[in-house]
Protein backbone atom coordinates (compact mmCIF):
# COMPACT_ATOMS: atom_id res chain seq x y z
CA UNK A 1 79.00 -3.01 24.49
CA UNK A 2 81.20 -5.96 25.69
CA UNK A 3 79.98 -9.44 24.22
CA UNK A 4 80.22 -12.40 26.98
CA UNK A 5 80.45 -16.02 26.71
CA UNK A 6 78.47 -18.17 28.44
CA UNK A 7 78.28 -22.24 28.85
CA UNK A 8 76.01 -25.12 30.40
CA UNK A 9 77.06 -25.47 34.14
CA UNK A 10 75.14 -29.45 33.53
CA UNK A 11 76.01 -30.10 29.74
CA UNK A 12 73.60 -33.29 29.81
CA UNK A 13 71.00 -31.48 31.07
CA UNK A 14 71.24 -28.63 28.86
CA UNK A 15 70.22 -27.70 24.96
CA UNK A 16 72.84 -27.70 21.93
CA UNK A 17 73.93 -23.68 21.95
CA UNK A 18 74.35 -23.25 26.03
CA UNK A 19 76.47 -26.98 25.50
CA UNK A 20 78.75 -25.41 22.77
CA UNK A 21 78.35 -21.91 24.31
CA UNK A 22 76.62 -19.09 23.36
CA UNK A 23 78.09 -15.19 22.85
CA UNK A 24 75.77 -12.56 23.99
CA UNK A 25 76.22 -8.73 24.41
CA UNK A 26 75.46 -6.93 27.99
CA UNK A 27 76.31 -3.68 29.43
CA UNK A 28 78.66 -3.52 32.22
CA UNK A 29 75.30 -2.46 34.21
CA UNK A 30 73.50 -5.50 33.45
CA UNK A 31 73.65 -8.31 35.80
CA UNK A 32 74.91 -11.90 34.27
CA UNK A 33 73.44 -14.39 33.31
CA UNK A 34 71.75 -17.63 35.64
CA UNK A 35 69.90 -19.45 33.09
CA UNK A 36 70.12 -20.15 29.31
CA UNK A 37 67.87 -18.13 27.46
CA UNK A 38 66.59 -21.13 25.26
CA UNK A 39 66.73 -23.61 27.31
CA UNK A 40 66.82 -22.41 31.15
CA UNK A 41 69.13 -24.26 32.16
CA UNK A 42 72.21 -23.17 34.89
CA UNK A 43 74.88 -21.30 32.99
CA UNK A 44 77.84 -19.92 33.71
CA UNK A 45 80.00 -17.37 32.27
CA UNK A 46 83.67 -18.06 30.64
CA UNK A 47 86.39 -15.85 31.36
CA UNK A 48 88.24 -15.10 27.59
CA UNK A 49 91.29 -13.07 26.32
CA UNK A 50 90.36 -9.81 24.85
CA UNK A 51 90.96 -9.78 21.12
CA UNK A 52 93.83 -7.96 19.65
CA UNK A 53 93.46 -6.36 16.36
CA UNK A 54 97.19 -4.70 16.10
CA UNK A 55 99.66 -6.81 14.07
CA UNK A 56 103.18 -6.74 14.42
CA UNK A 57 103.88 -4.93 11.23
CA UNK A 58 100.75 -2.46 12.01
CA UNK A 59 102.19 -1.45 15.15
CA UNK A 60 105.90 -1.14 13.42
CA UNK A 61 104.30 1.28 10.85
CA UNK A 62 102.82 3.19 13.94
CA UNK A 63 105.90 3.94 15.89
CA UNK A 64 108.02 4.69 12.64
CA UNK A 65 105.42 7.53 11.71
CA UNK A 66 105.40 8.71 15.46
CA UNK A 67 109.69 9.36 15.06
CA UNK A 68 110.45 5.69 16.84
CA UNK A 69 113.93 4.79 15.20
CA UNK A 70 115.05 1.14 15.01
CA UNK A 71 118.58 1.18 17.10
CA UNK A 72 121.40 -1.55 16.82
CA UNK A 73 124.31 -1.65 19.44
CA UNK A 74 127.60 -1.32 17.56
CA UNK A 75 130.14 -0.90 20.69
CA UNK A 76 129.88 -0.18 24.45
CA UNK A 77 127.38 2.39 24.75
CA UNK A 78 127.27 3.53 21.28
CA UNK A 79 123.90 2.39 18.36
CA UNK A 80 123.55 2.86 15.45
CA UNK A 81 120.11 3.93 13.92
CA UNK A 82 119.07 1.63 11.30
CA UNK A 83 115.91 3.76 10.04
């Protein structure tokens, strides 16, 4: 189930958690949010990057144990496999 963010539309008219935002989990059925649930005041909802959980060095040990090979160009046309 996805979790959304939501924030005050008014900030001055609003209470402390829809001001700072608030994260709350919907299904993709569900229909967003108007109102604050504490407060009920106008809210809207805040677009955010999905989080990535792969690091650099995770995804390196991936590939290598899938047959990836690190390649280095020596000449025209030719690499070299460096492991």
């Amino acid at each position: 189930m996805p979790l959304y963010v939501y924030e005050a539309m008014e900030p001055e008219r609003s209470c402390e958690k829809c001001r700072r935002g608030f994260e709350i989990p919907q299904k993709l059925s569900e229909p967003k949010l108007d109102h604050c649930p504490y407060c009920k005041s106008p809210v809207i909802r805040v677009i955010q990057a999905p989080g990535l959980t792969h690091s650099q060095t995770d995804l390196h040990y991936r590939a290598k144990r899938a047959g990836f090979h690190t390649l280095k160009k020596v000449d025209n046309g030719t690499f070299e496999k460096l492991y």
